[in-house]
C-alpha atoms as a PDB file:
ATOM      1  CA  UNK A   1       0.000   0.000   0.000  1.00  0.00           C
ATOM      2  CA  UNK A   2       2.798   2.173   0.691  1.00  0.00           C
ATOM      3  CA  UNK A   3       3.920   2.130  -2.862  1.00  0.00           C
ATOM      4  CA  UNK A   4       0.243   2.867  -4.116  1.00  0.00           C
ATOM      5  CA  UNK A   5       0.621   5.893  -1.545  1.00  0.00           C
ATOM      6  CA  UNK A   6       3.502   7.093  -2.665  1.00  0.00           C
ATOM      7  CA  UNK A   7       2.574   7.125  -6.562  1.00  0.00           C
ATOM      8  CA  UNK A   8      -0.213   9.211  -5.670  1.00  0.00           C
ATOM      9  CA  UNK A   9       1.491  11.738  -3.769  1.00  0.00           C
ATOM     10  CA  UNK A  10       4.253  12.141  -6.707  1.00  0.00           C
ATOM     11  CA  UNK A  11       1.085  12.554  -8.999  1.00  0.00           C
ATOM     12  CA  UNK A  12      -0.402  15.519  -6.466  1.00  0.00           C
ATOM     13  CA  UNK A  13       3.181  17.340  -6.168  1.00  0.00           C
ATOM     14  CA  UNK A  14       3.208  16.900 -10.372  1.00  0.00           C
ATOM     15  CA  UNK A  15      -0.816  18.566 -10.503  1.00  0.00           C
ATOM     16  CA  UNK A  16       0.541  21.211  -7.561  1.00  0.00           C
ATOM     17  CA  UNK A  17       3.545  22.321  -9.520  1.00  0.00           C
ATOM     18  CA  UNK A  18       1.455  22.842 -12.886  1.00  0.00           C
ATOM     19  CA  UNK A  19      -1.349  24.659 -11.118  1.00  0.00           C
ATOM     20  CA  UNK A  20       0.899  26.270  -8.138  1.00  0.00           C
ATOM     21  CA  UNK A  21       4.057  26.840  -9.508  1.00  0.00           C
ATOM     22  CA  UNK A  22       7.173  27.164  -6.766  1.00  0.00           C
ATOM     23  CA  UNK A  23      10.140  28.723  -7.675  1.00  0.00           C
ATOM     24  CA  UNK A  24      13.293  26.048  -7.709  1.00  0.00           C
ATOM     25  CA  UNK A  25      15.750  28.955  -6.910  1.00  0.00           C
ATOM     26  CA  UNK A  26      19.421  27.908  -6.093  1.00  0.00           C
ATOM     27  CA  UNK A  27      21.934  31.034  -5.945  1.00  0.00           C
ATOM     28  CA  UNK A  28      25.736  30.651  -6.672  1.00  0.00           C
ATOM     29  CA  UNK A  29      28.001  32.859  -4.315  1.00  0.00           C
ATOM     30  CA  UNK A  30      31.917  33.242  -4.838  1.00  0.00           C
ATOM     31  CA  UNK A  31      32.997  31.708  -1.977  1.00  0.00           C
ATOM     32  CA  UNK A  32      34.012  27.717  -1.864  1.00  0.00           C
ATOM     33  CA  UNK A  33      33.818  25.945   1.669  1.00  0.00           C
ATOM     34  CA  UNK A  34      30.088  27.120   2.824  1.00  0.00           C
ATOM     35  CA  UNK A  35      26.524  26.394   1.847  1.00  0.00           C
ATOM     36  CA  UNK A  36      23.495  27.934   2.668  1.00  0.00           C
ATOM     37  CA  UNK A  37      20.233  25.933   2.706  1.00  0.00           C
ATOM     38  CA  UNK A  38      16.711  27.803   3.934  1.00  0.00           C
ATOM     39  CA  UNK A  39      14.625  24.922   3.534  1.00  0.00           C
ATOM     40  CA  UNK A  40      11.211  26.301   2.746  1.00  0.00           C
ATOM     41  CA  UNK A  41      12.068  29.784   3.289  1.00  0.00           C
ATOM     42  CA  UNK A  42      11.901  31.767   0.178  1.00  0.00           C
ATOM     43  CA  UNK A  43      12.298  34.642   0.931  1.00  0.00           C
ATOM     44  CA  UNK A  44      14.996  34.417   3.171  1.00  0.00           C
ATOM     45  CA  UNK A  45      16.724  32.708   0.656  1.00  0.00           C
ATOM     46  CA  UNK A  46      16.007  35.842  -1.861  1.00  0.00           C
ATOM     47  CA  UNK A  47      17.229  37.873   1.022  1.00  0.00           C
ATOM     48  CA  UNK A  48      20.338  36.178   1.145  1.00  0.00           C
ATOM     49  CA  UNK A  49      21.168  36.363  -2.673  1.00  0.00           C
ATOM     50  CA  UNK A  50      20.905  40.167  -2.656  1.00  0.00           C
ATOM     51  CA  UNK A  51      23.199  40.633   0.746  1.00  0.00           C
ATOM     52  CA  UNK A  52      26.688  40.421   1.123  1.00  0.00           C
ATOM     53  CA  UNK A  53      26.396  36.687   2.190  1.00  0.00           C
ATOM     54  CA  UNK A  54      27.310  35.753  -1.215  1.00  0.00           C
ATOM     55  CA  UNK A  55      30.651  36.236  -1.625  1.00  0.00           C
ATOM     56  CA  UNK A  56      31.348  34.209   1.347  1.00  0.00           C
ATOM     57  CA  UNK A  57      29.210  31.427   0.398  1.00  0.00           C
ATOM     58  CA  UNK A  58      29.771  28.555  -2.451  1.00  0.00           C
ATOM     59  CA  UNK A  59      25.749  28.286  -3.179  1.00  0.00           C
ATOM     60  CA  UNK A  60      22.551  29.209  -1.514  1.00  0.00           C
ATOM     61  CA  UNK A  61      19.469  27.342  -2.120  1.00  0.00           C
ATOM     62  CA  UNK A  62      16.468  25.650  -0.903  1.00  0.00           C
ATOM     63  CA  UNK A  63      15.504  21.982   0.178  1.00  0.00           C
ATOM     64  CA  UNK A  64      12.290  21.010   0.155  1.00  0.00           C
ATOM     65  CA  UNK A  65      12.018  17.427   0.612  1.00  0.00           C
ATOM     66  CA  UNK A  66      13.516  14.331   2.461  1.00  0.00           C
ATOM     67  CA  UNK A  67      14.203  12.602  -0.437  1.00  0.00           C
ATOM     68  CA  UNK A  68      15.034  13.940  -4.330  1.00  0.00           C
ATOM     69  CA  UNK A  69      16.249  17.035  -2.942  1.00  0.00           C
ATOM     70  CA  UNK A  70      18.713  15.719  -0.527  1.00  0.00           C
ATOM     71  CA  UNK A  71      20.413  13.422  -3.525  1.00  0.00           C
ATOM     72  CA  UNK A  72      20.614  16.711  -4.681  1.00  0.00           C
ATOM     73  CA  UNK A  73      22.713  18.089  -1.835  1.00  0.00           C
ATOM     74  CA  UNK A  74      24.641  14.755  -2.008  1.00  0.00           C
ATOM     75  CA  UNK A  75      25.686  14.896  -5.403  1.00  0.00           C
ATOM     76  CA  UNK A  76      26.922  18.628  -4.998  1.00  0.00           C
ATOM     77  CA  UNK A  77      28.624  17.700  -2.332  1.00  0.00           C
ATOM     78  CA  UNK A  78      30.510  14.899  -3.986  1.00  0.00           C
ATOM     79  CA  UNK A  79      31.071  17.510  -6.887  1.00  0.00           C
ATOM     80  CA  UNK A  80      32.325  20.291  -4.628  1.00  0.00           C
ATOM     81  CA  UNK A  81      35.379  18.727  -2.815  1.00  0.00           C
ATOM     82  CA  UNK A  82      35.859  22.024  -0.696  1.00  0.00           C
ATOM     83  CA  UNK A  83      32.659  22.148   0.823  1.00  0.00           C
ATOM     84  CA  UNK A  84      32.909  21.557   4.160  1.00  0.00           C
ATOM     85  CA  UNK A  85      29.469  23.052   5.939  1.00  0.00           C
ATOM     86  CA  UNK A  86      26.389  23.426   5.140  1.00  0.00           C
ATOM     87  CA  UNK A  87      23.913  26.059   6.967  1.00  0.00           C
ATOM     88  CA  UNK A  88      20.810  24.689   7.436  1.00  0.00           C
ATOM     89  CA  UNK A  89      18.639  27.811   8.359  1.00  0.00           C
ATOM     90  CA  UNK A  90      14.660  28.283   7.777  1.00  0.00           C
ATOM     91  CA  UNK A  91      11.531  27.201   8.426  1.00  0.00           C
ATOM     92  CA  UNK A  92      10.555  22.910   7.927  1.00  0.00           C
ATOM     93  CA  UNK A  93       8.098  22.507   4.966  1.00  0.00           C
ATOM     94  CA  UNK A  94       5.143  20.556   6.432  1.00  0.00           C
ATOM     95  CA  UNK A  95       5.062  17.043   6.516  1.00  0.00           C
ATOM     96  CA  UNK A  96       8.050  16.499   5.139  1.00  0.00           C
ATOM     97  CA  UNK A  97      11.139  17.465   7.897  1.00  0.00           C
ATOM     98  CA  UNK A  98      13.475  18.212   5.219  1.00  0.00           C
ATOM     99  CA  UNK A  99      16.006  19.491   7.638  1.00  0.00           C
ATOM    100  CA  UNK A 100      15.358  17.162   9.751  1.00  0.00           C
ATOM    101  CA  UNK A 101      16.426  14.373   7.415  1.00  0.00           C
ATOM    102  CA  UNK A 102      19.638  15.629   6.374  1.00  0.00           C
ATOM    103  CA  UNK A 103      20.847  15.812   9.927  1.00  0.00           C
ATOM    104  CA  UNK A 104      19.485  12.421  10.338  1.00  0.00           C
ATOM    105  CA  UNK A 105      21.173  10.922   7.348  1.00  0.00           C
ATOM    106  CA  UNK A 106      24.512  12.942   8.521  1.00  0.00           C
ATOM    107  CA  UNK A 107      24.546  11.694  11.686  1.00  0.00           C
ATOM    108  CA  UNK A 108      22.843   7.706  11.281  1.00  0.00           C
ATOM    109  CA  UNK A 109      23.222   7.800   7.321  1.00  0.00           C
ATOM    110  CA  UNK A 110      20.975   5.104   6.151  1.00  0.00           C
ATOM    111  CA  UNK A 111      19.797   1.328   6.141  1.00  0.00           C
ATOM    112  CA  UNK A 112      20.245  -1.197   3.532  1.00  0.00           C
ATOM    113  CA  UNK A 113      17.423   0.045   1.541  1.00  0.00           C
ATOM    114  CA  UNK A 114      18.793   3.421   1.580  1.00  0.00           C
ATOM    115  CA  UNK A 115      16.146   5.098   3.867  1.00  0.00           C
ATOM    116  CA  UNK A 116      17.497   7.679   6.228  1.00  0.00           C
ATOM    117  CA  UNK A 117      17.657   6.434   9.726  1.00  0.00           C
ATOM    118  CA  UNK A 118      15.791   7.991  12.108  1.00  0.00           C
ATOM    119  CA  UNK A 119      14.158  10.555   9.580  1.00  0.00           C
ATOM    120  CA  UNK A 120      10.514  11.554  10.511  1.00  0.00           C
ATOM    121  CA  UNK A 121       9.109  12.615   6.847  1.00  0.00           C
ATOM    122  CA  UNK A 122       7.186  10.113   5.007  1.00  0.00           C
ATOM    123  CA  UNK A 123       9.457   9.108   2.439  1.00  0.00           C
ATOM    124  CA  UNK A 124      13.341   9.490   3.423  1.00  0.00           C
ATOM    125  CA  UNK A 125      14.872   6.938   1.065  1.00  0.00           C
ATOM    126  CA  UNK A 126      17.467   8.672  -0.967  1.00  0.00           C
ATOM    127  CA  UNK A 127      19.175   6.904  -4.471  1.00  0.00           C
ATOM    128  CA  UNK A 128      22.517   8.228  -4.292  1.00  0.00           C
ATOM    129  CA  UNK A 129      24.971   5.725  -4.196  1.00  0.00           C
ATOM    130  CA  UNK A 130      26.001   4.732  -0.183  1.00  0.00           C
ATOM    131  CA  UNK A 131      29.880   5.551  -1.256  1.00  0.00           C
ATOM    132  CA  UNK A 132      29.005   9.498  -1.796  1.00  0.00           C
ATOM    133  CA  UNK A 133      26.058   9.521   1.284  1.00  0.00           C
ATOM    134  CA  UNK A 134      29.718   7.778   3.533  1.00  0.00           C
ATOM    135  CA  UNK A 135      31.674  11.150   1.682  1.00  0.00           C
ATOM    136  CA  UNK A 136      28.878  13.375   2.139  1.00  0.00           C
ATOM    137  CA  UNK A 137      29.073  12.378   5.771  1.00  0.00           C
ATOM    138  CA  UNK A 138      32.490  12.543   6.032  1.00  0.00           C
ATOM    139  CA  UNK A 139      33.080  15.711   3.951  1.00  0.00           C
ATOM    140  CA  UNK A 140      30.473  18.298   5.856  1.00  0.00           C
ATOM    141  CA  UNK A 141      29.850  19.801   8.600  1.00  0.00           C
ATOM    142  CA  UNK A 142      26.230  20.897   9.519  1.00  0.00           C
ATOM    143  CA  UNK A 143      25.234  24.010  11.166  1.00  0.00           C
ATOM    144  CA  UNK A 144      21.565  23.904  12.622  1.00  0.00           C
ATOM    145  CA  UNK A 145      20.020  26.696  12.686  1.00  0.00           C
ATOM    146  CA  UNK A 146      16.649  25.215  11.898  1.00  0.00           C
ATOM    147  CA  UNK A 147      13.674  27.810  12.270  1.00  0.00           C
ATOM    148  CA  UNK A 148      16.013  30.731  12.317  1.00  0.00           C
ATOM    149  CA  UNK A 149      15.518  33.556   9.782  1.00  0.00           C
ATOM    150  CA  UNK A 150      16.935  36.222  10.958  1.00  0.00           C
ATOM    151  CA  UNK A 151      19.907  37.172   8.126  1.00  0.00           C
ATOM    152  CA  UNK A 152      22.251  38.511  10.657  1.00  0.00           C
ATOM    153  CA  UNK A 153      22.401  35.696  12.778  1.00  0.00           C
ATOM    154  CA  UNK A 154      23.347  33.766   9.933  1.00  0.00           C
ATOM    155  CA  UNK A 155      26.278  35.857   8.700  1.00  0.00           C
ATOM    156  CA  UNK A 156      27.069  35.905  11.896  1.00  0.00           C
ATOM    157  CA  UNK A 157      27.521  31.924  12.064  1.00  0.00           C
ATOM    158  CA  UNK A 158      28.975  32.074   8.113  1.00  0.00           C
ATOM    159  CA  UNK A 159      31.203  34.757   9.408  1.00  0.00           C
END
């Protein structure tokens, strides 16, 4: 039933996207060793492209879910050999604990079946490859500063 669920679910975020369309914004800075991720915050994350932020940071962008768009994060990581933290700032989007996850999977990483451990959103089984989740791991650094908006508390911590 699960896999019935989940079908339908992709189907609803395919209808939402036509008839609500999000912006998938991701904002490259100058810098090489940071990240910025504001979860569902948009427009903290526009914010932070348009402040000085961005020459200290590598990339600025968004996560949304526990699943697609941390293999995202993953593969840029594995890409980006001189990242070494990622700011996780922002509010959750609901239901799926985004930010959440990607502590989870940094801290447990996952199972055999590639589902974070210990990840409360409803799907948190990535399909990166487990050798680049074990460098992701060991590459990074996360900052939590989950449910924090405020822009100069987070230059302050990128600072």
């Amino acid at each position: 039933m699960t896999g019935l669920k989940r079908k339908l679910d992709d189907a609803a975020g395919k209808v939402c996207e036509a008839l609500i369309p999000i912006k998938h914004e991701l904002f490259r800075g100058r810098g090489k060793e940071v990240a910025i991720c504001t979860l569902g915050s948009i427009d903290l994350l526009e914010e932070i492209s348009r402040s000085e932020l961005m020459k200290k940071v590598a990339l600025a962008g968004r996560l949304l879910s526990e699943n697609k768009g941390i293999d995202a994060i993953v593969a840029y990581v594995a890409d980006n050999p001189g990242l070494r933290r990622i700011v996780l700032c922002g509010k959750e989007v609901k239901g799926h604990y985004a930010g959440q996850a990607l502590i989870a999977l940094h801290k447990n990483g996952v199972d055999r079946d590639n589902r974070i451990i210990g990840a409360k959103g409803p799907y948190p089984t990535l399909e990166s490859p487990k050798e680049q989740i074990a460098s992701f791991r060991k590459q990074v650094e996360i900052d939590d500063l989950v449910g924090v908006t405020d822009l100069e508390r987070i230059s302050a911590l990128v600072a």
